[in-house]
Protein backbone atom coordinates (compact mmCIF):
# COMPACT_ATOMS: atom_id res chain seq x y z
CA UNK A 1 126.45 77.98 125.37
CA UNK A 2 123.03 77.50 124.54
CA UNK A 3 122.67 77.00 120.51
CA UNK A 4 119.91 75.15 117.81
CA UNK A 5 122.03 72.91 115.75
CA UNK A 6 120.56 72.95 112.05
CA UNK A 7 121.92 70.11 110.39
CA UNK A 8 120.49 69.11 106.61
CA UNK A 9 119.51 65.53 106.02
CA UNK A 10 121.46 63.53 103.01
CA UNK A 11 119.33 64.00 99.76
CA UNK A 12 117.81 60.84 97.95
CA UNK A 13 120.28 59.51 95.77
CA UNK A 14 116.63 58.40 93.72
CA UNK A 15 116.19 59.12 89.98
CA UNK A 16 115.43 62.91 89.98
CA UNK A 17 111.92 64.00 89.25
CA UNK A 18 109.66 66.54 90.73
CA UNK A 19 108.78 63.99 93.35
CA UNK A 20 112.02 63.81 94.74
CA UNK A 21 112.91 67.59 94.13
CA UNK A 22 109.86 68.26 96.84
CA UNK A 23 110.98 65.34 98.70
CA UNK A 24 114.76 66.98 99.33
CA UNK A 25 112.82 69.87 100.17
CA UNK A 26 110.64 68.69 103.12
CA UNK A 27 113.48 66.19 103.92
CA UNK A 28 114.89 69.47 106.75
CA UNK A 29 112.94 71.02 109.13
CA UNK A 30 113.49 74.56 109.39
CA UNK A 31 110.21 76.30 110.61
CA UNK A 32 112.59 79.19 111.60
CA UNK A 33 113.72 80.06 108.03
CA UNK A 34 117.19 80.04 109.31
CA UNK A 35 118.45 77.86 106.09
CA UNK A 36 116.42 80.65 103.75
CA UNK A 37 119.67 81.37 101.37
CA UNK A 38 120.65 77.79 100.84
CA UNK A 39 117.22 76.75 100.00
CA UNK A 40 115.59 79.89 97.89
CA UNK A 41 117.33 77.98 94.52
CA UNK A 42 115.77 74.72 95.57
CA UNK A 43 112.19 76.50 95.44
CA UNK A 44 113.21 78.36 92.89
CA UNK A 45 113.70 75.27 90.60
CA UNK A 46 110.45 73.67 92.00
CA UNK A 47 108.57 76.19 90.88
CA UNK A 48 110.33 75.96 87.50
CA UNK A 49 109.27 72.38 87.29
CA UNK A 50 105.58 73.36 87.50
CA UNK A 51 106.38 76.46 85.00
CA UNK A 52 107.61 73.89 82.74
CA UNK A 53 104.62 70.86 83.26
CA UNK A 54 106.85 68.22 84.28
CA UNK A 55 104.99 65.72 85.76
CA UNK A 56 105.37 63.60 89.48
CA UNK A 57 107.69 60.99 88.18
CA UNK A 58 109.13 62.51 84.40
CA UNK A 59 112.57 62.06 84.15
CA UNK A 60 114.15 65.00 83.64
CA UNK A 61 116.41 66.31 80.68
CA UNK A 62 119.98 66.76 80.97
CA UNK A 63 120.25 70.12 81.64
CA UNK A 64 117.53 69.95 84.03
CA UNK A 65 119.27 67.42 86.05
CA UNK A 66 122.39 69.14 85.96
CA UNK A 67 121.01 71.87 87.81
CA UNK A 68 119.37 70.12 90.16
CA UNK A 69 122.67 67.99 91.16
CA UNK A 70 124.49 70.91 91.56
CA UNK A 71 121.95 72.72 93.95
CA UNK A 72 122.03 69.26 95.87
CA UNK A 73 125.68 68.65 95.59
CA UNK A 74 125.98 72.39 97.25
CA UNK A 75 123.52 72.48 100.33
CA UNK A 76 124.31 68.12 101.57
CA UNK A 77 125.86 67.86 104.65
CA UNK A 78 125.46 71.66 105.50
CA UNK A 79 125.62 71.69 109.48
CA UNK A 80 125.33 74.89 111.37
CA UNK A 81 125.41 76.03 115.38
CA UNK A 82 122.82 78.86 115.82
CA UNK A 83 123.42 80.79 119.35
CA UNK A 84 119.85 80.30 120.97
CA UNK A 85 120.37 82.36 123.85
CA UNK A 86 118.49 85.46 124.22
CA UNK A 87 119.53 87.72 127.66
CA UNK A 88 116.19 88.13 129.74
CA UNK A 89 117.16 90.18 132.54
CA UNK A 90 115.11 93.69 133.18
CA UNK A 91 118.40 95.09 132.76
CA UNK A 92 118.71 94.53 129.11
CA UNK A 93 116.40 96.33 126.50
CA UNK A 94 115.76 94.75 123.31
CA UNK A 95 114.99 96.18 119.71
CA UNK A 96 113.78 94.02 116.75
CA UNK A 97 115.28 94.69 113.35
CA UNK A 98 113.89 93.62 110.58
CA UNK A 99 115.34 93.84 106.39
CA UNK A 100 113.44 92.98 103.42
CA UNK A 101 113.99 93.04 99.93
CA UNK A 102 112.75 91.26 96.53
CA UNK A 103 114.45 90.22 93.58
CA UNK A 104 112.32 89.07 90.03
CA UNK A 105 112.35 85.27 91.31
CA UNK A 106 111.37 86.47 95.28
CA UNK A 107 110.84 88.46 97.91
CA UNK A 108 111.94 88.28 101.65
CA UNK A 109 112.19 89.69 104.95
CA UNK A 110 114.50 88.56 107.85
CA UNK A 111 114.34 89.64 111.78
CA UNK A 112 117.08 90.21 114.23
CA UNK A 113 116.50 90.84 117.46
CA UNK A 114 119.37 93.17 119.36
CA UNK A 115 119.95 92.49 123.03
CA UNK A 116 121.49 95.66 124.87
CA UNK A 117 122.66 94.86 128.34
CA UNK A 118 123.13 97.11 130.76
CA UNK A 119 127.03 96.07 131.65
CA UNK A 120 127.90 94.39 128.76
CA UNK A 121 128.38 95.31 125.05
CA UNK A 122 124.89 94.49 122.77
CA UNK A 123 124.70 91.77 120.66
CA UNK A 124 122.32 90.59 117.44
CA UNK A 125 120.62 87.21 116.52
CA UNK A 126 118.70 85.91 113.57
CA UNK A 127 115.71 84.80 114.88
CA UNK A 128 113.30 84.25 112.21
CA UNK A 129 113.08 84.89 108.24
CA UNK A 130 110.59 83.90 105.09
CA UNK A 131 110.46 84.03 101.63
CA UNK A 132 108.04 83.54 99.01
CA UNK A 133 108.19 82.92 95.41
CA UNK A 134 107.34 85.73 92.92
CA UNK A 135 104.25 84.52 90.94
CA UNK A 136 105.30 83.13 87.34
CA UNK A 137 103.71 86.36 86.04
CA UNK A 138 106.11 88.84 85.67
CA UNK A 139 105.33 91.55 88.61
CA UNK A 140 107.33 94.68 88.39
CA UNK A 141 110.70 95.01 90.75
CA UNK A 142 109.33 97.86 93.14
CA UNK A 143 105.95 96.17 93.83
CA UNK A 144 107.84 92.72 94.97
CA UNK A 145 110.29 95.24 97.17
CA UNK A 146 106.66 96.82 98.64
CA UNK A 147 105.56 92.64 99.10
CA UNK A 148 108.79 92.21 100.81
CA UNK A 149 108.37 95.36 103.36
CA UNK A 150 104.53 93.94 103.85
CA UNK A 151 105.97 90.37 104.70
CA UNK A 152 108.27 92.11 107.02
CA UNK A 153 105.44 93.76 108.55
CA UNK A 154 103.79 90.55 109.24
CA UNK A 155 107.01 89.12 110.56
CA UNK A 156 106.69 91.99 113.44
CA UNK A 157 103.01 90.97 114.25
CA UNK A 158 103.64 87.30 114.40
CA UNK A 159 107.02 87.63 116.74
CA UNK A 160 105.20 90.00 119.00
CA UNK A 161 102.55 87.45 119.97
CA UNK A 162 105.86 84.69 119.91
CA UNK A 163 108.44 86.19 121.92
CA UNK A 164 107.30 87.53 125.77
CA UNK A 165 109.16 90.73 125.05
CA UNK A 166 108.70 94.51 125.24
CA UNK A 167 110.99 95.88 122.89
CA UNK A 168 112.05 99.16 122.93
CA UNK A 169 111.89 99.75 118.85
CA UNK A 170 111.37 97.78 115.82
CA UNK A 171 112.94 99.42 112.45
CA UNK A 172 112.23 98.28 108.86
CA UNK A 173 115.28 98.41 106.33
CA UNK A 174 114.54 98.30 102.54
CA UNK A 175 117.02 99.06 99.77
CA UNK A 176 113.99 100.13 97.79
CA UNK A 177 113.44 103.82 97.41
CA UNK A 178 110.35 103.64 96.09
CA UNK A 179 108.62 101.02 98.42
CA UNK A 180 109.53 103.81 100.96
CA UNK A 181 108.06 106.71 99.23
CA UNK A 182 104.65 104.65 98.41
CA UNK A 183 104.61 103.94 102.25
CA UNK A 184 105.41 107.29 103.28
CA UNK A 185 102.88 108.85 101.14
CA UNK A 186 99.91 110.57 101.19
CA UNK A 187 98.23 110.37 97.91
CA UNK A 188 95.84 108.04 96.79
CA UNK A 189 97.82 104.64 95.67
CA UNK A 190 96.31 102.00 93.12
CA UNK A 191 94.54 99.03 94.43
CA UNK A 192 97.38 96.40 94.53
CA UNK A 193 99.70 98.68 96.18
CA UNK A 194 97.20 100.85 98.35
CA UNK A 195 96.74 97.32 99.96
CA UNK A 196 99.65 96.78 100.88
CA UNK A 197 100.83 100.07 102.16
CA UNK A 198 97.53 99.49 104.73
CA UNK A 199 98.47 97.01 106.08
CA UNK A 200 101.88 98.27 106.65
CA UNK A 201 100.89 101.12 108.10
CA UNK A 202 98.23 99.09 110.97
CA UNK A 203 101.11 97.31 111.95
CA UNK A 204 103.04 100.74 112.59
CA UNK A 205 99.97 102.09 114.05
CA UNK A 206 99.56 98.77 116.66
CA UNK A 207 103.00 99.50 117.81
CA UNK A 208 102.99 102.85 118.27
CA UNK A 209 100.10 102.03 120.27
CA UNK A 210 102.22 99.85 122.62
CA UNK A 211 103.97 102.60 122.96
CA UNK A 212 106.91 101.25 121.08
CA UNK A 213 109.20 103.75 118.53
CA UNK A 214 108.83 102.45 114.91
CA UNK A 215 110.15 103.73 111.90
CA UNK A 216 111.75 102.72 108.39
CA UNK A 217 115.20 102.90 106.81
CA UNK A 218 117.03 103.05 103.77
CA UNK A 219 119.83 100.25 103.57
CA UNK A 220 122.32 99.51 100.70
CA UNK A 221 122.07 96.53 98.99
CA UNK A 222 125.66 95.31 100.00
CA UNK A 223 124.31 95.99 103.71
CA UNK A 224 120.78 94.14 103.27
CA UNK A 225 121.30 90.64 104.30
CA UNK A 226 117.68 89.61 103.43
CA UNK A 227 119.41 89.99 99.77
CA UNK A 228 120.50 86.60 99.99
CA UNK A 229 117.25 85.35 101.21
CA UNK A 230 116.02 86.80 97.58
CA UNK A 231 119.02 85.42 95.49
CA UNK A 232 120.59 82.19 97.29
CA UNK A 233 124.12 81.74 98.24
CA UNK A 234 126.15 78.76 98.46
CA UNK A 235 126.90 76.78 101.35
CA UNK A 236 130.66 77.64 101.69
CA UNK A 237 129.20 81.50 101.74
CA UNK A 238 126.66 81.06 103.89
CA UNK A 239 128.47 79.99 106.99
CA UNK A 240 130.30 82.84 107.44
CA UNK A 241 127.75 85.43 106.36
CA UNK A 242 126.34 88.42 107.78
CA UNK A 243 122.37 86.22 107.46
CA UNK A 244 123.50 85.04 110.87
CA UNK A 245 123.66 88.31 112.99
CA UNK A 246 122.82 91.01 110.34
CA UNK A 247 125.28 93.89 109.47
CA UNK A 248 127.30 95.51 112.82
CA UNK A 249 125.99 98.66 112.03
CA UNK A 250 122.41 97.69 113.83
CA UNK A 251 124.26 97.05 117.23
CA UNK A 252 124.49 101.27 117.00
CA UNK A 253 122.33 103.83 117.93
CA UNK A 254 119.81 104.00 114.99
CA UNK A 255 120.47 107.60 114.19
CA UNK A 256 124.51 106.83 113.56
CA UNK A 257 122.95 103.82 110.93
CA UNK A 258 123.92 104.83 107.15
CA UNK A 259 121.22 106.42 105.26
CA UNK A 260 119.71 107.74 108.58
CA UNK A 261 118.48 111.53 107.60
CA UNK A 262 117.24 110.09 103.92
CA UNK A 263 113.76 112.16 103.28
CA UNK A 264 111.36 109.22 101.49
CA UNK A 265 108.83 112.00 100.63
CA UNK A 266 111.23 113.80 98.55
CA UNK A 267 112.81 110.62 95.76
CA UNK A 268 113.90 111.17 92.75
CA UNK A 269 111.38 111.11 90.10
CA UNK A 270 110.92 108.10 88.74
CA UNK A 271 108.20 106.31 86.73
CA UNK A 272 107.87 103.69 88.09
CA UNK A 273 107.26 105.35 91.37
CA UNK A 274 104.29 107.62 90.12
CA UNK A 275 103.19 105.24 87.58
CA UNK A 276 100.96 103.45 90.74
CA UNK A 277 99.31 106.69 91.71
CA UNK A 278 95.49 107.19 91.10
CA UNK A 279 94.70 109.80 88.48
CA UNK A 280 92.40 112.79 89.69
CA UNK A 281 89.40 111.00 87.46
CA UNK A 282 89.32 108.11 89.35
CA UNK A 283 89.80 109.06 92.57
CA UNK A 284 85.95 110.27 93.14
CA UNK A 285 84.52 107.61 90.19
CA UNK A 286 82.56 104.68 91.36
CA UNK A 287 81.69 103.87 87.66
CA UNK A 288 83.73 100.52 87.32
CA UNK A 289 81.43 98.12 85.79
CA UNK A 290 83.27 94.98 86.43
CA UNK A 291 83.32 92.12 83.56
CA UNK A 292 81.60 89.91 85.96
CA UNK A 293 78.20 89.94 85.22
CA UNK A 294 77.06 90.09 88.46
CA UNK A 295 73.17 90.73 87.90
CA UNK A 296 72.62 88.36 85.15
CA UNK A 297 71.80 85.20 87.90
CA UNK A 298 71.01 84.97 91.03
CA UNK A 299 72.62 81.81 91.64
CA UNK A 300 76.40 81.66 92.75
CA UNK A 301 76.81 78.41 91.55
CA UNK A 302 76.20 79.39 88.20
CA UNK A 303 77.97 82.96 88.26
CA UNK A 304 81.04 80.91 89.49
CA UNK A 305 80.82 78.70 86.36
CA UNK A 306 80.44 81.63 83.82
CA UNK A 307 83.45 83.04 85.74
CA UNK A 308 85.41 80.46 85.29
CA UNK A 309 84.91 80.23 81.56
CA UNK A 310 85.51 83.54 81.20
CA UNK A 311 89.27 82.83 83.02
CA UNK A 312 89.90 79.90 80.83
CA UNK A 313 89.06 82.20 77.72
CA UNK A 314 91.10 84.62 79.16
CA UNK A 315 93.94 82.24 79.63
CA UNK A 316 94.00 80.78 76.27
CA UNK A 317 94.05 84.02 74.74
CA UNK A 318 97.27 85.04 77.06
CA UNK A 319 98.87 81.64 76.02
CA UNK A 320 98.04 81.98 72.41
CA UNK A 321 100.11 85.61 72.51
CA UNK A 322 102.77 84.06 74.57
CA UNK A 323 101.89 86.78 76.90
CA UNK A 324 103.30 86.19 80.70
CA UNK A 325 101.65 89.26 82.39
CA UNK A 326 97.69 89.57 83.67
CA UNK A 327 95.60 92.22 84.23
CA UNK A 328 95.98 93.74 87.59
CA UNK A 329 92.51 92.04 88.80
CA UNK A 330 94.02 88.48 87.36
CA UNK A 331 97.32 88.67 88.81
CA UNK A 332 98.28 85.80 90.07
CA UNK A 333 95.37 83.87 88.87
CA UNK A 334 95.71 82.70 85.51
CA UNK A 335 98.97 80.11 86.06
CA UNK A 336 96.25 78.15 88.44
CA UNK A 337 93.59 77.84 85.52
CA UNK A 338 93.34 74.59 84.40
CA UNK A 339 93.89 73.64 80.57
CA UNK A 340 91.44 72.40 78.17
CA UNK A 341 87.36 72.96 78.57
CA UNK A 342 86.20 71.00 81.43
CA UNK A 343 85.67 73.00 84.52
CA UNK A 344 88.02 71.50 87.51
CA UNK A 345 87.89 72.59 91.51
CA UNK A 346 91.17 75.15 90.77
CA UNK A 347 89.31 76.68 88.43
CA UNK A 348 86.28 77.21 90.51
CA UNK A 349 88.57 78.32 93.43
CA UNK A 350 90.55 80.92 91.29
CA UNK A 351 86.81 82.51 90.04
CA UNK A 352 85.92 83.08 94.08
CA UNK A 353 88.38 85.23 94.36
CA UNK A 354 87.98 87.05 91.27
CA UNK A 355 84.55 87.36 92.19
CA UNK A 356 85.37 88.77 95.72
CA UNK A 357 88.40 90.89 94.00
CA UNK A 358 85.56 92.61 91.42
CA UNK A 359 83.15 92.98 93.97
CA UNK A 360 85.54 94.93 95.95
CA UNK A 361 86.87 96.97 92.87
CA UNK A 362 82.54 97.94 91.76
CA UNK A 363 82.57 98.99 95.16
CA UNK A 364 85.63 100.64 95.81
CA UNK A 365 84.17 104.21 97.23
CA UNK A 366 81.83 102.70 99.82
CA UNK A 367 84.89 100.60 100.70
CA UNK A 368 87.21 103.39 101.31
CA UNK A 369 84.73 106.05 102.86
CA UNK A 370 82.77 103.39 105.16
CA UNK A 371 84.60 99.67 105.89
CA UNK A 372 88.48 101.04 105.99
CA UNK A 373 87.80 103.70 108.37
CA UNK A 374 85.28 101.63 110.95
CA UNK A 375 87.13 98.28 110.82
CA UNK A 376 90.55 96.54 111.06
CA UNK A 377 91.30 95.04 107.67
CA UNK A 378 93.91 92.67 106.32
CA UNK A 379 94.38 91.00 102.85
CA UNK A 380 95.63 87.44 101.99
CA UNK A 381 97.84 86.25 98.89
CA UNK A 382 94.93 86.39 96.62
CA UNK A 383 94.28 89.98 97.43
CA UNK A 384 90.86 89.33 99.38
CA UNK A 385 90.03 91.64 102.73
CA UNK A 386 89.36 89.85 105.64
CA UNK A 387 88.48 91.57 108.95
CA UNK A 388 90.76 91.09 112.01
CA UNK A 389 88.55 89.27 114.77
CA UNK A 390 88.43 89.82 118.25
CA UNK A 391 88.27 86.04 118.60
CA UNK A 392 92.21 85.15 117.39
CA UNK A 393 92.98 83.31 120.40
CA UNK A 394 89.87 81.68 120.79
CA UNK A 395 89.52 77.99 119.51
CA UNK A 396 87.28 78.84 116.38
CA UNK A 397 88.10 77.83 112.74
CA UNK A 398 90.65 80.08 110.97
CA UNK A 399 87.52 81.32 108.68
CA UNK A 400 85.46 82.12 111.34
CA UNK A 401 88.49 84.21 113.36
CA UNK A 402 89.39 86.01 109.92
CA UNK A 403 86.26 85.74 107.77
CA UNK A 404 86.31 87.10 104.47
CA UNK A 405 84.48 90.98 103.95
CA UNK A 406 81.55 91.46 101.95
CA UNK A 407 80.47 94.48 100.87
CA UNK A 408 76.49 95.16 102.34
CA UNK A 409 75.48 96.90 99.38
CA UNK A 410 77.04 94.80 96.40
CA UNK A 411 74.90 92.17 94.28
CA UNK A 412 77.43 89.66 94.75
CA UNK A 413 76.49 89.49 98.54
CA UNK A 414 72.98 89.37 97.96
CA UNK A 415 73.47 86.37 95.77
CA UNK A 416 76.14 84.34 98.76
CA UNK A 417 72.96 85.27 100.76
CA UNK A 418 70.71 83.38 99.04
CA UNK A 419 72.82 80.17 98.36
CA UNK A 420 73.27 79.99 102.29
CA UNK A 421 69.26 80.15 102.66
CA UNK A 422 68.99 77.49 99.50
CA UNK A 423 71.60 75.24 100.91
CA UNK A 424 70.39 75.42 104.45
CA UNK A 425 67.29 74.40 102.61
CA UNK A 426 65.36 77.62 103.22
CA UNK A 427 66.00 78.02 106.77
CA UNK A 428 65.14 81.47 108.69
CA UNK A 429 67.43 84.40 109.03
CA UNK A 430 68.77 83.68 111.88
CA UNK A 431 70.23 80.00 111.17
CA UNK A 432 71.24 82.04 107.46
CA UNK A 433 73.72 84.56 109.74
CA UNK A 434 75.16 81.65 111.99
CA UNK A 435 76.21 80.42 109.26
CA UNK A 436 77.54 82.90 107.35
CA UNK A 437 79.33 84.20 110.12
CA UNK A 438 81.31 81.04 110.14
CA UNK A 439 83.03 82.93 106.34
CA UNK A 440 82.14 85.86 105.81
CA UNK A 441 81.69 89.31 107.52
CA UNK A 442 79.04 91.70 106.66
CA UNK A 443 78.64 95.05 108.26
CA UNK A 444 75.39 95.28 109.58
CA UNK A 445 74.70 91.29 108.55
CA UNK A 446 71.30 90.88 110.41
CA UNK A 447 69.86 94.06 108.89
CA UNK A 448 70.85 92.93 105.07
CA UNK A 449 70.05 89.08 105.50
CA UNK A 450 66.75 90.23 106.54
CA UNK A 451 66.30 92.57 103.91
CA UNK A 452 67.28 89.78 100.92
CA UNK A 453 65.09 86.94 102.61
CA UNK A 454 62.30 88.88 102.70
């Protein structure tokens, strides 16, 4: 039988400190994610480390190390045989299923792909899974269950272009209601979640291109095996869990699957649901005036700088309220701002992407009526659009294949303009575009570099 053997490596019997916490977690290679539940609490407490400004080599205190031997004391010597084999034959049809789900700590997704051969009974594998930490800021529970269904949407995209399959279906299970209604929707959603729900739905869209039946489910927690993923489990529950071939009802027809006739459009009413959907006022208003203040200079440098001021004041206000959560244009920003006054590169790297995020937000009807509708659009973890290239497979840098979008009609890109032509020492249009192009996408980019540098 063809199977990947997983074994993890003996931990550092070193004085614990952060150093060695990250050590034990590089020391196993699992680019698969197939050791997910047994190494969410390691990350977990890694990220508490940070939370808590421990530095590389501090000691820690006793309760601190107590923790951390008894996450290490649980996952050593863990050894597992993964069946690799995946049936090929054009006899056999194939359907990729894929749960997600978020806790407060995480959120996760996990893919199994179901093999259906034509004279013998199906079967399911784990084939790939990831999680990601919850940002220190306190995020509410149905947005990191609406993270978890996007990271399971970007699970499908990456194993499509992996695996040289044609599968028959891929299905979505969340246990979150109202993830599912937001997706399912057809009202205007608020910026963080609108995002999301995009990019869920291009993914959908690409595959019902291919000509391949999509759709999403409701799953009980107790039946969600990317749970785990969320919350950890030990070793001695792990091994004989359902994380290795999902739960047996996905081996059945999808309409027999529990849950199957559930109406998403219809949940119950709940505030947190509707609490993310755009008010009739500011549905038509273009009137944000962001806090950025984008026309005061013309130089980026220096709008950069007063930006990042304006975070560390912002910070140090939080911090002096004890105050974990952000406004929804910081989120996820403020935990990166370096303390006291001097300006440091984090700092200068978390005001780009406010800058890009306000930009976007001043700008937010020519974005929806124009750039969504003509162009493919993604967003990263900061919450910045980037278009989809044409170019993915070529050989070009990453920022050049997926540069960052621009909006042709804000300030802010008028000003990026105009530091290219200053830094390329006042070179000509064209040269100004190359370059550009290299980072950023501008509808329209040699009509509006023209127009600035004259």
């Amino acid at each position: 039988m063809d199977t990947l053997t997983v074994p993890i490596k003996t931990i550092s019997k070193e004085v614990a400190t952060k150093r060695t916490a990250l050590k034990a977690m590089a020391s196993t290679f699992d680019p698969l994610g197939l050791l997910t539940p047994l190494f969410i609490k390691l990350k977990m407490f890694i990220q508490d480390l940070w939370i808590k400004k421990y530095d590389w080599d501090d000691s820690f205190d006793e309760v601190t190390a107590t923790r951390y031997q008894a996450i290490v004391n649980d996952i050593k010597g863990f050894r597992k045989d993964i069946p690799r084999y995946i049936n090929t034959t054009k006899n056999a049809k194939y359907d990729l299923i894929l749960f997600c789900d978020a806790s407060q700590r995480a959120y996760a997704a996990v893919a199994y792909l179901v093999c259906r051969p034509s004279r013998s009974q199906p079967f399911s594998n784990l084939i790939f899974s990831k999680s990601k930490l919850a940002s220190a800021e306190k995020a509410t529970i149905p947005r990191l269950e609406l993270m978890g269904a996007a990271l399971a949407a970007k699970l499908v995209r990456f194993i499509r272009k992996q695996l040289n399959i044609e599968f028959e279906s891929v299905h979505i299970l969340s246990d979150s209601q109202i993830a599912l209604y937001w997706i399912h929707s057809s009202k205007q959603l608020k910026t963080f979640v609108n995002n999301r729900v995009k990019y869920i739905k291009q993914v959908m869209d690409e595959l019902s291109e291919s000509k391949i039946t999509n759709h999403f489910h409701y799953v009980n927690t107790e039946d969600n095996p990317a749970d785990c993923a969320t919350r950890g489990l030990s070793a001695s529950e792990l091994i004989h869990h359902m994380w290795w071939h999902g739960p047996r009802f996905i081996l059945n027809s999808p309409n027999t699957w529990p849950n199957s006739s559930m109406d998403f459009t219809r949940p119950t009413p709940s505030k947190e649901a509707e609490v993310e959907f755009k008010s009739a006022n500011t549905l038509t208003s273009e009137g944000y005036t962001s806090f950025i203040p984008f026309k005061r200079t013309n130089s980026y440098n220096k709008l950069l700088r007063i930006t990042a001021h304006v975070l560390k004041y912002i910070g140090k206000l939080r911090r002096k309220v004890n105050q974990n959560t952000s406004p929804e244009n910081l989120e996820g920003l403020l935990d990166h701002i370096s303390p006291g006054p001097t300006i440091k590169g984090e700092d200068l790297a978390a005001a780009e992407v406010v800058l890009l995020r306000e930009h976007y937000r001043e700008g937010e009807l020519q974005l929806q009526t124009n750039i969504t509708k003509r162009f493919q659009l993604t967003f990263d973890e900061n919450n910045v659009y980037h278009i989809s290239s044409r170019m993915a497979n070529s050989n070009m840098d990453e920022s050049a294949k997926n540069p960052i979008l621009l909006l042709p009609k804000h300030h802010l890109t008028r000003i990026i303009i105009m530091h290219y032509h200053q830094k390329l020492f006042y070179a000509g249009s064209s040269h100004v575009v190359t370059e550009l192009r290299n980072y950023y996408f501008i509808p329209k980019i040699g009509t509006i570099v023209n127009s600035v540098l004259s």
